[in-house]
N, C-alpha and C. Protein backbone atom coordinates (compact mmCIF):
# COMPACT_ATOMS: atom_id res chain seq x y z
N UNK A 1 -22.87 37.81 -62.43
CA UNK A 1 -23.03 38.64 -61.26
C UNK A 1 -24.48 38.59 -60.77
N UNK A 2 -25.66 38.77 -61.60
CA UNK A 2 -26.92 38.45 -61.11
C UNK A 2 -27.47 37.01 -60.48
N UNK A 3 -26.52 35.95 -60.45
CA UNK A 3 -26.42 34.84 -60.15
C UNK A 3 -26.24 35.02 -58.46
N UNK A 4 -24.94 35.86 -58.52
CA UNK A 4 -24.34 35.93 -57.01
C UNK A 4 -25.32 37.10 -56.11
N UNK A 5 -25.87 38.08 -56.76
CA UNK A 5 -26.54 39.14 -56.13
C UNK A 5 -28.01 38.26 -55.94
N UNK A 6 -28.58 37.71 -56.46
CA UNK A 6 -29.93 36.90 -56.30
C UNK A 6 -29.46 35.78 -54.71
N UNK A 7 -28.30 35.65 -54.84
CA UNK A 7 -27.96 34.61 -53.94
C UNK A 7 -27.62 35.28 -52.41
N UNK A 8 -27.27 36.01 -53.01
CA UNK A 8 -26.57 37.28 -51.44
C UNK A 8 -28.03 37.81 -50.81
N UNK A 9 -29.17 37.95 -51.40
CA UNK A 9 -30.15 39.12 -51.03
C UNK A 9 -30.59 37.96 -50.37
N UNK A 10 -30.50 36.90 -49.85
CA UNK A 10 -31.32 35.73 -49.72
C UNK A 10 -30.39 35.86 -48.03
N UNK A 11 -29.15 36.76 -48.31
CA UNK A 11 -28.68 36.46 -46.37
C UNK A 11 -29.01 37.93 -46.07
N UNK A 12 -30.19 37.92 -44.62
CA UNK A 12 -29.97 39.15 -44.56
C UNK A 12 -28.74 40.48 -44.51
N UNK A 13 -27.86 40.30 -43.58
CA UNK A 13 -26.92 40.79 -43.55
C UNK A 13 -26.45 41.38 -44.34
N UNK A 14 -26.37 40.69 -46.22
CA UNK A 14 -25.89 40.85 -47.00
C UNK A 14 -26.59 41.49 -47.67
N UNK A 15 -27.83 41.34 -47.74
CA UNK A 15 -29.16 41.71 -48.22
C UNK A 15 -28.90 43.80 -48.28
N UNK A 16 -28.67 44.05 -46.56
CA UNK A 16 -28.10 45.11 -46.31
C UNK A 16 -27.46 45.62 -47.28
N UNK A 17 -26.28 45.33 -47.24
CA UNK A 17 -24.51 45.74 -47.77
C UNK A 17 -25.72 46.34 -49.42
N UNK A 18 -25.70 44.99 -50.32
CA UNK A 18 -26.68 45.18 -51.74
C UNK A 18 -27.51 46.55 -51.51
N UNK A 19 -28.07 46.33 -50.80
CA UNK A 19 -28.99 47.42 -50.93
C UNK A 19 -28.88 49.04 -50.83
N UNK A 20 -27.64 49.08 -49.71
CA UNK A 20 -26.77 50.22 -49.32
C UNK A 20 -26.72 51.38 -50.77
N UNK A 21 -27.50 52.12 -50.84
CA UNK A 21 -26.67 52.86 -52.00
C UNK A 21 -25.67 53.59 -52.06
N UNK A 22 -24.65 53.91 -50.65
CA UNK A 22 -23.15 53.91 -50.86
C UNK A 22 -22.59 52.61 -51.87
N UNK A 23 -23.11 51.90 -51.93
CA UNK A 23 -22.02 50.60 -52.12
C UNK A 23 -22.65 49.94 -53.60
N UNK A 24 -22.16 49.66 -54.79
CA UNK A 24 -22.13 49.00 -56.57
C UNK A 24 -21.60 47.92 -55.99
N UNK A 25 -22.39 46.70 -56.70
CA UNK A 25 -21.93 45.69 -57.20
C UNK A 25 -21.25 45.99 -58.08
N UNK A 26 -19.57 45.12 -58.66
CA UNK A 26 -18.81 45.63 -59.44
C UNK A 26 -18.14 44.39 -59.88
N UNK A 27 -17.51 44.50 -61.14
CA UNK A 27 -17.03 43.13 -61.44
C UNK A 27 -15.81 42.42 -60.83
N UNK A 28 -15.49 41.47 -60.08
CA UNK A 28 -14.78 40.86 -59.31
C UNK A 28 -13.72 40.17 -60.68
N UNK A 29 -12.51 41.21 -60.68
CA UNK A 29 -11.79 40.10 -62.29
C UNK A 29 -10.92 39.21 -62.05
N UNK A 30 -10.85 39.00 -60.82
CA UNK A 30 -9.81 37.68 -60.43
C UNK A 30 -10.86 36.52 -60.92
N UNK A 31 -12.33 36.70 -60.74
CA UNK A 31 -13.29 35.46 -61.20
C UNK A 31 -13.47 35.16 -62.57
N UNK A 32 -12.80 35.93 -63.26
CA UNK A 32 -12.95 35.61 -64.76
C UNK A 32 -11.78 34.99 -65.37
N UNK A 33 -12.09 34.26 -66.12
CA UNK A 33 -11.08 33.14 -66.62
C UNK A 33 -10.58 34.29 -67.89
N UNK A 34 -9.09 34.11 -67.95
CA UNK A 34 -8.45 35.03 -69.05
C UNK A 34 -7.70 33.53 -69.86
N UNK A 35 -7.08 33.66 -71.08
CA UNK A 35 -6.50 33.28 -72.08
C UNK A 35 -4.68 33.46 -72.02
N UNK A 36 -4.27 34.15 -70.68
CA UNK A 36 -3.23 34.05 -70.70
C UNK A 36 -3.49 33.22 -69.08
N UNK A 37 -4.14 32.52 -68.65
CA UNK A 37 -3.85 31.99 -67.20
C UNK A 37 -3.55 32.85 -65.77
N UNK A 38 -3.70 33.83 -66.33
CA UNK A 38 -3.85 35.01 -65.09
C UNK A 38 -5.20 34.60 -64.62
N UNK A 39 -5.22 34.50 -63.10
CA UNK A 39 -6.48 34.58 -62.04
C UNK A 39 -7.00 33.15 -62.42
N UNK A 40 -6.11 32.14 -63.05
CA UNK A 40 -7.01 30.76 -63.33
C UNK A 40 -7.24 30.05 -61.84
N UNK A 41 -6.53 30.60 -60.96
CA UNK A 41 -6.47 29.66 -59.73
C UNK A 41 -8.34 30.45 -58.73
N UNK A 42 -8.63 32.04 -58.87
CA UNK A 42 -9.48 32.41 -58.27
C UNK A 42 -10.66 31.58 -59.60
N UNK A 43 -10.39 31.56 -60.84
CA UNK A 43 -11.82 31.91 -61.81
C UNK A 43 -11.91 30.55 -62.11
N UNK A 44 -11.24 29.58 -61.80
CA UNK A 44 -10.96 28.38 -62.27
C UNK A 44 -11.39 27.12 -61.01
N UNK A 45 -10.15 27.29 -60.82
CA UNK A 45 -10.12 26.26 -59.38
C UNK A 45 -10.81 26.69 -58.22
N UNK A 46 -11.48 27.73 -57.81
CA UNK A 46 -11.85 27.97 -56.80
C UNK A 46 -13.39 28.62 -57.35
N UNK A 47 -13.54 28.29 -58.44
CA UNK A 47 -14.99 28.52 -58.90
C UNK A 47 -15.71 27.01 -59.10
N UNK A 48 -15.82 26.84 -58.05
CA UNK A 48 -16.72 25.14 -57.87
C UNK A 48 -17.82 25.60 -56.50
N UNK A 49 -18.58 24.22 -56.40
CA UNK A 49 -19.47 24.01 -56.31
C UNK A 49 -19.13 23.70 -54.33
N UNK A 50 -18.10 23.23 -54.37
CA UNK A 50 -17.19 22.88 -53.51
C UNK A 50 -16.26 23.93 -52.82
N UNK A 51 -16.09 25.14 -53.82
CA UNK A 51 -14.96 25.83 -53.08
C UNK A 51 -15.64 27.10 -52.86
N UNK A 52 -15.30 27.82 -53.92
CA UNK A 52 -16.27 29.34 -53.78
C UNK A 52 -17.21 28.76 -54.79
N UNK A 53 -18.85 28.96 -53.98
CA UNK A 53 -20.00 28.88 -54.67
C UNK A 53 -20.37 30.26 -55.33
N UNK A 54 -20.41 31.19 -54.77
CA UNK A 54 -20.59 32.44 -54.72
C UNK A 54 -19.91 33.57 -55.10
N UNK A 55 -19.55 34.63 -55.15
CA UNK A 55 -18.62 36.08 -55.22
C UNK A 55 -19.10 37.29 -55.57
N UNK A 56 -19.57 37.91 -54.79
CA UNK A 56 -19.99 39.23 -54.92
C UNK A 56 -19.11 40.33 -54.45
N UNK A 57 -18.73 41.18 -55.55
CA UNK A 57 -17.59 42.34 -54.73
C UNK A 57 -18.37 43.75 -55.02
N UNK A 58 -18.44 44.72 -53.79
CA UNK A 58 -18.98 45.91 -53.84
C UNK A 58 -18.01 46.95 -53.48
N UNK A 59 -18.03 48.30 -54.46
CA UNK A 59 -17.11 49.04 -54.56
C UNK A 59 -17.64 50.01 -53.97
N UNK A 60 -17.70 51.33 -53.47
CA UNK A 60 -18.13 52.32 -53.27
C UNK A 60 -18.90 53.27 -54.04
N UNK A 61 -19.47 53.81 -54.28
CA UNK A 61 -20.46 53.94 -55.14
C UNK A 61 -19.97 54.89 -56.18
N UNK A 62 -19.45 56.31 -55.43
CA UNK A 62 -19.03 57.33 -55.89
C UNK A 62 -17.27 56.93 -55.63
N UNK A 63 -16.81 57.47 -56.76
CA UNK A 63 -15.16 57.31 -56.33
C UNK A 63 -14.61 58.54 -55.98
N UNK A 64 -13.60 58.62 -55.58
CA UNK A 64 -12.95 59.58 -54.47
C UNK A 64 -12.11 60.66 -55.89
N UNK A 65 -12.38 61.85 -56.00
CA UNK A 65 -12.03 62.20 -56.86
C UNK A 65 -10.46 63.12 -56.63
N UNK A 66 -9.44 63.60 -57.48
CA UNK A 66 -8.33 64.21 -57.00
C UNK A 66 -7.18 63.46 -56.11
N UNK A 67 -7.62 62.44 -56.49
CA UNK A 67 -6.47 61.46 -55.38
C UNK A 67 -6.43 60.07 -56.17
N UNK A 68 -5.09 59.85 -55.77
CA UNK A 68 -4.53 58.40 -56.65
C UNK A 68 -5.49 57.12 -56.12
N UNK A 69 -5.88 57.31 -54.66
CA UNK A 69 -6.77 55.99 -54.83
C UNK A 69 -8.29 56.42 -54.56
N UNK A 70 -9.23 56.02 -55.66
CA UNK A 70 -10.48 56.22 -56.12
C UNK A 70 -11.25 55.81 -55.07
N UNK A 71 -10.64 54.28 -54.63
CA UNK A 71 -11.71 53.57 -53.87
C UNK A 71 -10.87 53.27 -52.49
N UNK A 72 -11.11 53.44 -51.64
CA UNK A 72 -10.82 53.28 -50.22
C UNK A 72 -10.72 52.04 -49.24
N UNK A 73 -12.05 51.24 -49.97
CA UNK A 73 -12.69 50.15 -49.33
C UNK A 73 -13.44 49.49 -50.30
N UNK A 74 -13.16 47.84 -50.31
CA UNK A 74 -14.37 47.22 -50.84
C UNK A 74 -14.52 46.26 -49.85
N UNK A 75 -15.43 45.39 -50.56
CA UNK A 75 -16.28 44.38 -50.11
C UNK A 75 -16.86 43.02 -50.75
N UNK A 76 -16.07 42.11 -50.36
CA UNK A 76 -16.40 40.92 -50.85
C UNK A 76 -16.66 40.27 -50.32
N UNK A 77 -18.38 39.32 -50.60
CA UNK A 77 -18.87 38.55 -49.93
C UNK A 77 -18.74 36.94 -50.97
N UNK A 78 -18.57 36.16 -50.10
CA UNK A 78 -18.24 34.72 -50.46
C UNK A 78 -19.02 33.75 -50.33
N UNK A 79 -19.75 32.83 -50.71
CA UNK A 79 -20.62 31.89 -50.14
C UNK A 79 -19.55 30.24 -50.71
N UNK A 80 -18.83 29.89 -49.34
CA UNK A 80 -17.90 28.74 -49.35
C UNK A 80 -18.52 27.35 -49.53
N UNK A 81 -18.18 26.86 -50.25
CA UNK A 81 -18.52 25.31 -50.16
C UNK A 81 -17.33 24.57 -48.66
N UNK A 82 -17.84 23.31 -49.24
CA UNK A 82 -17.03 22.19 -47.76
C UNK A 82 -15.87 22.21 -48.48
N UNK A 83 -15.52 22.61 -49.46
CA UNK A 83 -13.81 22.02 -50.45
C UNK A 83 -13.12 22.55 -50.20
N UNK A 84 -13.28 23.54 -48.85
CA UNK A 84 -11.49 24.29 -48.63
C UNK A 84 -11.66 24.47 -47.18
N UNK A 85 -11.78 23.14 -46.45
CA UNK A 85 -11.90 23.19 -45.32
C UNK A 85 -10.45 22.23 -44.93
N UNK A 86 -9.97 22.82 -43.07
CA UNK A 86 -8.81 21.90 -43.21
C UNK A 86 -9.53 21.05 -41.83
N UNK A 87 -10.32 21.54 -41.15
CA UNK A 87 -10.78 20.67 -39.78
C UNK A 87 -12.00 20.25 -40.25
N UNK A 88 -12.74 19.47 -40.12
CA UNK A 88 -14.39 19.08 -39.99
C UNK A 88 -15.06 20.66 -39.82
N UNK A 89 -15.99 21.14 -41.07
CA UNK A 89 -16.84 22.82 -40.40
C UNK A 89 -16.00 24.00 -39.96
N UNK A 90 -14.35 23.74 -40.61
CA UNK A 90 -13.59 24.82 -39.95
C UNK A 90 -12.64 25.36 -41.21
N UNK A 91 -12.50 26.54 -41.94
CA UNK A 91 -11.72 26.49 -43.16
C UNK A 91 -10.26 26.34 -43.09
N UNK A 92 -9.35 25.51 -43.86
CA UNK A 92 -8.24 25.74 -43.96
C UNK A 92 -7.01 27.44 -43.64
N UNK A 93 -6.40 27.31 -42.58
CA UNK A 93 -5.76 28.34 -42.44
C UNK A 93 -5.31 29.00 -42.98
N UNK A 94 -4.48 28.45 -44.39
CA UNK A 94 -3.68 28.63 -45.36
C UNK A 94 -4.61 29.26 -46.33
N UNK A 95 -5.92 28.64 -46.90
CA UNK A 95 -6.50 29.46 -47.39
C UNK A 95 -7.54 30.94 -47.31
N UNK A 96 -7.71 30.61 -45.61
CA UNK A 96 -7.90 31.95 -45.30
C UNK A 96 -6.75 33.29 -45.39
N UNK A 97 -5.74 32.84 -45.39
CA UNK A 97 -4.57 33.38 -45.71
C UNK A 97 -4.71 34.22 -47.01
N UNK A 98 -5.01 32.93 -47.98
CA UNK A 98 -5.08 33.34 -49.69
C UNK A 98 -6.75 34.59 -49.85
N UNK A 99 -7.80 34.35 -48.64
CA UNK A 99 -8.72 35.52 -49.21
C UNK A 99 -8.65 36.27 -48.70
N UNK A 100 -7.53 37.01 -47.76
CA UNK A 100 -7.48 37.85 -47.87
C UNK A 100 -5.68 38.81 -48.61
N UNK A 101 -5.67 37.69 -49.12
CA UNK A 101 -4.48 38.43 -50.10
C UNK A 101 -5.40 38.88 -51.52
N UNK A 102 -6.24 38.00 -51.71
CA UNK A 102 -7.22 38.17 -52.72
C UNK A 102 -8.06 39.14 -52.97
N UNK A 103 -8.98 39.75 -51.58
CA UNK A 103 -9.66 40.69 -51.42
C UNK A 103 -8.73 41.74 -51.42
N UNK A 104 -7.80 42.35 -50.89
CA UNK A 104 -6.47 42.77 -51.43
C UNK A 104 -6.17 43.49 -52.64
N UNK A 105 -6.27 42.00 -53.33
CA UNK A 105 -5.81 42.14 -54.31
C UNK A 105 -6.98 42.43 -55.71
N UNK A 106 -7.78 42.83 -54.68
CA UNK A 106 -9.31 43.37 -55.72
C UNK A 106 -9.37 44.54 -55.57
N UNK A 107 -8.91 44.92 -54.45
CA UNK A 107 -9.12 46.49 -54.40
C UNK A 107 -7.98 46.92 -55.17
N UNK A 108 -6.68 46.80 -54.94
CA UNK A 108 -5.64 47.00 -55.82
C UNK A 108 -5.61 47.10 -57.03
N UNK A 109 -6.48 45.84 -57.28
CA UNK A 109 -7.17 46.28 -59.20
C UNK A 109 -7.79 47.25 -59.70
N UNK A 110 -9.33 47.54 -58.78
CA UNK A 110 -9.69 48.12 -58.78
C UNK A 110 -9.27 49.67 -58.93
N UNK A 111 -8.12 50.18 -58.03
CA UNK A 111 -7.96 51.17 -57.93
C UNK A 111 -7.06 51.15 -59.37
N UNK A 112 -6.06 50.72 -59.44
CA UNK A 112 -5.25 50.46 -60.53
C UNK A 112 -6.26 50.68 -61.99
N UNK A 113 -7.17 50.28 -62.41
CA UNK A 113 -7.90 50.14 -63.11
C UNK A 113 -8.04 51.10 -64.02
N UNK A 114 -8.67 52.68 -62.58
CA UNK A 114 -9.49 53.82 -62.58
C UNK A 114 -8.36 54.17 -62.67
N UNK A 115 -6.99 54.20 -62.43
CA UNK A 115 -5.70 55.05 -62.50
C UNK A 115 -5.73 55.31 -64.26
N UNK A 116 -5.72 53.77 -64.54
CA UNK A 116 -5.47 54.08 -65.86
C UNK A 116 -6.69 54.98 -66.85
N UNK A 117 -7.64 54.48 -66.23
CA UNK A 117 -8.63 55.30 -66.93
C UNK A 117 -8.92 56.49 -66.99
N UNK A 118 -8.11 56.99 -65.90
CA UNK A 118 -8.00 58.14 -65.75
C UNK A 118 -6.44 59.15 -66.60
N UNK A 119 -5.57 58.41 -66.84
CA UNK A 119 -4.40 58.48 -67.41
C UNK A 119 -4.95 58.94 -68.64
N UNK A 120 -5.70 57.76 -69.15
CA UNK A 120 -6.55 57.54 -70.75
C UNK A 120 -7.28 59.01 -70.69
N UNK A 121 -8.35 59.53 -69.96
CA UNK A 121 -9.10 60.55 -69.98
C UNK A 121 -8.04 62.24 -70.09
N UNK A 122 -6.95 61.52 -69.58
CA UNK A 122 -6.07 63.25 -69.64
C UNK A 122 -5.51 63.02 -71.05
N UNK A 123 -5.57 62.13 -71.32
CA UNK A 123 -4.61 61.79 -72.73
C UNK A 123 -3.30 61.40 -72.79
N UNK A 124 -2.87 60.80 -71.38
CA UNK A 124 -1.98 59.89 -71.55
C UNK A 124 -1.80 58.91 -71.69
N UNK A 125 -1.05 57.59 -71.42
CA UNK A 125 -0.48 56.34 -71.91
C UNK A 125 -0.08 55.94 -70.54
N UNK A 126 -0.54 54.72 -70.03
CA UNK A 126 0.44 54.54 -69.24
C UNK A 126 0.98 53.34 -69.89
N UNK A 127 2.76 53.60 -69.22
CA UNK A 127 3.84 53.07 -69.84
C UNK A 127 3.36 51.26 -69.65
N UNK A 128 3.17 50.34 -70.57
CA UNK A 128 3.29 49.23 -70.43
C UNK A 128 1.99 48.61 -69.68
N UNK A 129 1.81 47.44 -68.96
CA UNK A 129 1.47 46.77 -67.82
C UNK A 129 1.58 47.67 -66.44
N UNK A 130 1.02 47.64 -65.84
CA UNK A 130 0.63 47.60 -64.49
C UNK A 130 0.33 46.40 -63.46
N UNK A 131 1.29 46.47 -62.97
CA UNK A 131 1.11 44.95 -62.19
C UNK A 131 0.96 45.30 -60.61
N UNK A 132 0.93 44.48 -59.34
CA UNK A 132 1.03 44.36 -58.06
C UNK A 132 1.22 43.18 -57.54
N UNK A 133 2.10 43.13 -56.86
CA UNK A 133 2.74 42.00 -56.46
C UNK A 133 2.63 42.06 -54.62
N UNK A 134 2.41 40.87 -54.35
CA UNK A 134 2.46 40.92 -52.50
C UNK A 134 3.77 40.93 -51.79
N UNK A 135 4.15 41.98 -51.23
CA UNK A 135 5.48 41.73 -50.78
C UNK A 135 5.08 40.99 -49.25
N UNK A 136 4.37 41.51 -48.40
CA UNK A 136 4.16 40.65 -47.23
C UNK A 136 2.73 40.57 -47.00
N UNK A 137 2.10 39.79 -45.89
CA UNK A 137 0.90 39.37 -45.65
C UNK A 137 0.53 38.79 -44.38
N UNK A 138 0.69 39.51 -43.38
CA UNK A 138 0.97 39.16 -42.12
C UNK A 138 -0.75 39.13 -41.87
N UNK A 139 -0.94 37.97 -41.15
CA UNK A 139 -2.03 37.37 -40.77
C UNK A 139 -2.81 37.06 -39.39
N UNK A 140 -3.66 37.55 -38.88
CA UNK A 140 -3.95 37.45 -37.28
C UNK A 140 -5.26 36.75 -37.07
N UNK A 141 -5.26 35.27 -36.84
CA UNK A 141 -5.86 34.37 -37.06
C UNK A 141 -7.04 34.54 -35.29
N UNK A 142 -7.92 35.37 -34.98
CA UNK A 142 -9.09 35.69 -34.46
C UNK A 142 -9.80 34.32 -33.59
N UNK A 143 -10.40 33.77 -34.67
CA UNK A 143 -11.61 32.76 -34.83
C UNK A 143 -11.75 31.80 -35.79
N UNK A 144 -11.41 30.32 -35.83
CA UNK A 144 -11.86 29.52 -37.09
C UNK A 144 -13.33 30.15 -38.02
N UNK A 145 -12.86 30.09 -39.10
CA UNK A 145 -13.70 30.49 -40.03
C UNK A 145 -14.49 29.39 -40.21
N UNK A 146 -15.83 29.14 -39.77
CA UNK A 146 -16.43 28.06 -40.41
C UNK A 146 -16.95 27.89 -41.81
N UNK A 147 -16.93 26.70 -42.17
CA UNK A 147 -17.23 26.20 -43.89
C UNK A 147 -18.14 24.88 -43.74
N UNK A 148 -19.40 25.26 -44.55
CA UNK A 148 -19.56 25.64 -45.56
C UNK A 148 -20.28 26.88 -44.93
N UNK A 149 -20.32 28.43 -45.55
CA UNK A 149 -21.23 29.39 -45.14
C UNK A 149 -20.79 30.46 -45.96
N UNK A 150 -21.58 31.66 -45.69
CA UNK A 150 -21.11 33.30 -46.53
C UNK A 150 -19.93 33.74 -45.30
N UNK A 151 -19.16 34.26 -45.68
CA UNK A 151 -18.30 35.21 -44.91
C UNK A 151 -18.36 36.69 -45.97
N UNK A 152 -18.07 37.61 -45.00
CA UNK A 152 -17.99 38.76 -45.77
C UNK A 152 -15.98 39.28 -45.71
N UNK A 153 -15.35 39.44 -46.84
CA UNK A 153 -14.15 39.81 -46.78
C UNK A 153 -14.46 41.54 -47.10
N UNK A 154 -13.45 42.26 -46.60
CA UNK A 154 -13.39 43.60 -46.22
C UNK A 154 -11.64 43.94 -46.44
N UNK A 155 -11.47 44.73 -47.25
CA UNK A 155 -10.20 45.01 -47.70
C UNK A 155 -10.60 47.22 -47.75
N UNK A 156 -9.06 47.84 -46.88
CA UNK A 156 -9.08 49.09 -47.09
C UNK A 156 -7.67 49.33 -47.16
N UNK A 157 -8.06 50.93 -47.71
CA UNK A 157 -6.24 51.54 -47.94
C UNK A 157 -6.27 51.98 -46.92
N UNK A 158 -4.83 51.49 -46.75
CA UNK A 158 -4.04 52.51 -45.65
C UNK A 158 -3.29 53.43 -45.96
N UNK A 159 -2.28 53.65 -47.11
CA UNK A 159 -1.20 54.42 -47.52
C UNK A 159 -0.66 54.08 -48.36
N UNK A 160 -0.18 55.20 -49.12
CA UNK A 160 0.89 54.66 -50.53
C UNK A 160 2.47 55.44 -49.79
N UNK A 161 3.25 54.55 -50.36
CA UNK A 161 4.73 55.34 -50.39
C UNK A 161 4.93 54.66 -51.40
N UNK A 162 5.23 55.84 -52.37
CA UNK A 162 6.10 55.23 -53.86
C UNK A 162 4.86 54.59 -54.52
N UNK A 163 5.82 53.27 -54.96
CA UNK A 163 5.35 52.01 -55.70
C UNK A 163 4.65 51.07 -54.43
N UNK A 164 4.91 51.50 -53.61
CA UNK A 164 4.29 50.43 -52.45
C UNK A 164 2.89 51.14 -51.92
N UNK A 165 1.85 49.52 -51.33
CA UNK A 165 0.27 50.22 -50.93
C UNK A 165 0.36 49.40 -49.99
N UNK A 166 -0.40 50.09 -49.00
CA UNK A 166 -0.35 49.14 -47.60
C UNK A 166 -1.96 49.22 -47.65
N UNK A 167 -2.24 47.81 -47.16
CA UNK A 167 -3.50 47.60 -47.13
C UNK A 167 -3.96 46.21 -45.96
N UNK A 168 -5.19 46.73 -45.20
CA UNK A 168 -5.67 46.21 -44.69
C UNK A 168 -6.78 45.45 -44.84
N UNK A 169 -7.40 44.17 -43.91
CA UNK A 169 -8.39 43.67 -44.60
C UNK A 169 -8.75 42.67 -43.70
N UNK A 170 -10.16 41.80 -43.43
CA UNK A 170 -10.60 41.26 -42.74
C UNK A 170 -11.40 40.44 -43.12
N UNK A 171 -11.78 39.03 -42.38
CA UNK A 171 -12.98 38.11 -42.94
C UNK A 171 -13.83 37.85 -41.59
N UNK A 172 -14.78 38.17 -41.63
CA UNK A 172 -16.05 38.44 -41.24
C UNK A 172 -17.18 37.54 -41.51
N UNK A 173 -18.05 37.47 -39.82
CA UNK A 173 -19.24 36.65 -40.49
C UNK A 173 -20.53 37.97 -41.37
N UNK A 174 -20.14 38.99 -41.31
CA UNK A 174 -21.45 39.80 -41.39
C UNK A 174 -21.96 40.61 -40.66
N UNK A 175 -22.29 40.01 -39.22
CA UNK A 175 -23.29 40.53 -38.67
C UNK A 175 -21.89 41.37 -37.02
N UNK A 176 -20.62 40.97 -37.58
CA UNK A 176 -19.74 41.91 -36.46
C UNK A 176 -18.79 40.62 -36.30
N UNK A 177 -18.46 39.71 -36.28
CA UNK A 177 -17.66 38.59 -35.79
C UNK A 177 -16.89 38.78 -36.60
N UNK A 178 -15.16 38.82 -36.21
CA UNK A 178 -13.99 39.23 -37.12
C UNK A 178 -13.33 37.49 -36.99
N UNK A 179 -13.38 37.01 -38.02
CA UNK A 179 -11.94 35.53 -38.48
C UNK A 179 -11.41 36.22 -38.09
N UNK A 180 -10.66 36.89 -38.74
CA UNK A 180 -9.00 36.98 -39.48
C UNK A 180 -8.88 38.58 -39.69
N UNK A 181 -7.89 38.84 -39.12
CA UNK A 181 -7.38 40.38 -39.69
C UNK A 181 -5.87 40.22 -40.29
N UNK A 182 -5.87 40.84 -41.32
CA UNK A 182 -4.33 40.99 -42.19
C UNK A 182 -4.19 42.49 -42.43
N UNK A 183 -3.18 41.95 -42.89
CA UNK A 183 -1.84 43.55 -43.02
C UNK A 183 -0.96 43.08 -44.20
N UNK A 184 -0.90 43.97 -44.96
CA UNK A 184 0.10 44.12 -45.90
C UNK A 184 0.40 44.78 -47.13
N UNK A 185 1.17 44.55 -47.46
CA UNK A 185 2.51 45.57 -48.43
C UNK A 185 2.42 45.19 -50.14
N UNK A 186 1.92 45.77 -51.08
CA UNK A 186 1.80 45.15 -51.94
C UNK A 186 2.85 46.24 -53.25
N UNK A 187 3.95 45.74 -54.07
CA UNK A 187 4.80 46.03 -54.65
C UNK A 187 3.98 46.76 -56.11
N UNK A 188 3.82 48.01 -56.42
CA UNK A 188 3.40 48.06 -58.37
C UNK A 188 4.85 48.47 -58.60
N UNK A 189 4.43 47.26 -59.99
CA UNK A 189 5.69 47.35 -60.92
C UNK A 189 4.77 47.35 -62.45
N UNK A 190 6.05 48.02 -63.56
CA UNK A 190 5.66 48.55 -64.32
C UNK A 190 6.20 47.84 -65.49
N UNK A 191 5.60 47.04 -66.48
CA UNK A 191 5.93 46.55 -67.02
C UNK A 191 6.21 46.96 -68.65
N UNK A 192 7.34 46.87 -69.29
CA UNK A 192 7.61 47.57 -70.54
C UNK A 192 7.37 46.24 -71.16
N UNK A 193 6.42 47.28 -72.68
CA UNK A 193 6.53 46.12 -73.60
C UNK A 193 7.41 45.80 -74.53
C-alpha cells in the first residue's frame, strides 16, 4: 500500500483525495493473492506492469455507526498500464465494465467485513461464509476511458432490500470528467459449512 500511496501523492488530484482526513487508505482485498484462487484474476492477472500498475482504495474515515452499512462510499484510484486497452489510448469496454463491478465489489466487502466484526463484538457467529454475487450491472458508457493513465473509480450505496444491495459507481478522470456510470444489484448469500 505505501508503494501505491507514494505513487498517488505524485497526481495532484489524488494527492487531494490522500490527504482528505474524511477519507483512510484501506486494504483493497481483491489485490491480494489468496490460496484458494479467490480474487486471482484482480491480485494476479491484473497486477502487472501492463494492466493495473497501481491500486489505492479509500474508505471513509469514521464508519457510520447503528446501521447495517458502515461505509457509504469508497474510492478507488487506479494507475492503468497500455495492457487493457481495446482502441490505440482508449480502454477496452468490457473491461471498464469489470472496474466497476470491482469497485463494487470493494465496497461490498468492505461493508460485509465490519458486519461481521461487528456480529463478533456482540458475541455472535455469523452462520458460515458470507458471499456477494452480481446479479446485474448495467453500464452507461459517457466517454472512452483513456489508457495508459490514473482514473479514479467511485462506488456508493444506494439501498438494501433483503439479501440484495443496490449500488452505484463511476470511473472518473479526477479532476470532474465522468467515463462510465453503472448501476447494480448485487445478491448476499450465505454459505453453510
Amino acid at each position: 500500500m505505501a508503494a501505491a500511496i507514494a505513487h498517488f501523492k505524485t497526481i495532484p488530484w489524488a494527492a487531494a483525495i490522500i490527504s482528505d482526513p474524511q477519507w483512510t487508505p484501506t486494504r483493497t482485498a481483491s489485490r491480494v493473492p489468496k490460496p484458494t484462487t479467490e480474487d486471482s484474476f484482480f491480485a494476479e492477472t491484473l497486477g502487472t506492469d501492463r494492466t493495473i500498475r497501481h491500486c489505492l482504495t479509500l474508505r471513509p474515515t469514521v464508519a457510520e455507526e447503528g446501521t447495517q452499512i458502515a461505509y457509504k462510499e469508497v474510492r478507488t484510484m487506479m494507475e492503468l498500464g497500455e495492457g487493457l486497452n481495446g482502441h490505440p489510448k482508449i480502454l477496452h469496454g468490457g473491461f471498464v465494465a469489470t472496474m466497476l463491478d470491482e469497485i463494487c465489489g470493494v465496497l461490498i466487502t468492505l461493508n460485509l467485513e465490519k458486519k461481521v466484526e461487528r456480529l463478533r463484538k456482540e458475541g455472535l457467529s455469523p452462520h458460515g461464509g458470507m458471499n456477494c454475487f452480481t446479479a446485474y450491472l448495467n453500464t452507461n458508457y459517457k466517454k472512452p476511458v483513456p489508457a495508459p493513465g490514473p482514473v479514479l473509480c467511485t462506488a456508493r450505496f444506494e439501498r438494501q432490500e433483503r439479501n440484495k444491495t443496490f449500488v452505484s459507481a463511476t470511473i472518473e478522470d479526477g479532476n470532474g470528467t465522468v467515463y462510465t456510470i453503472g448501476e447494480g444489484m448485487f445478491v448476499e448469500v450465505k454459505n453453510s459449512l
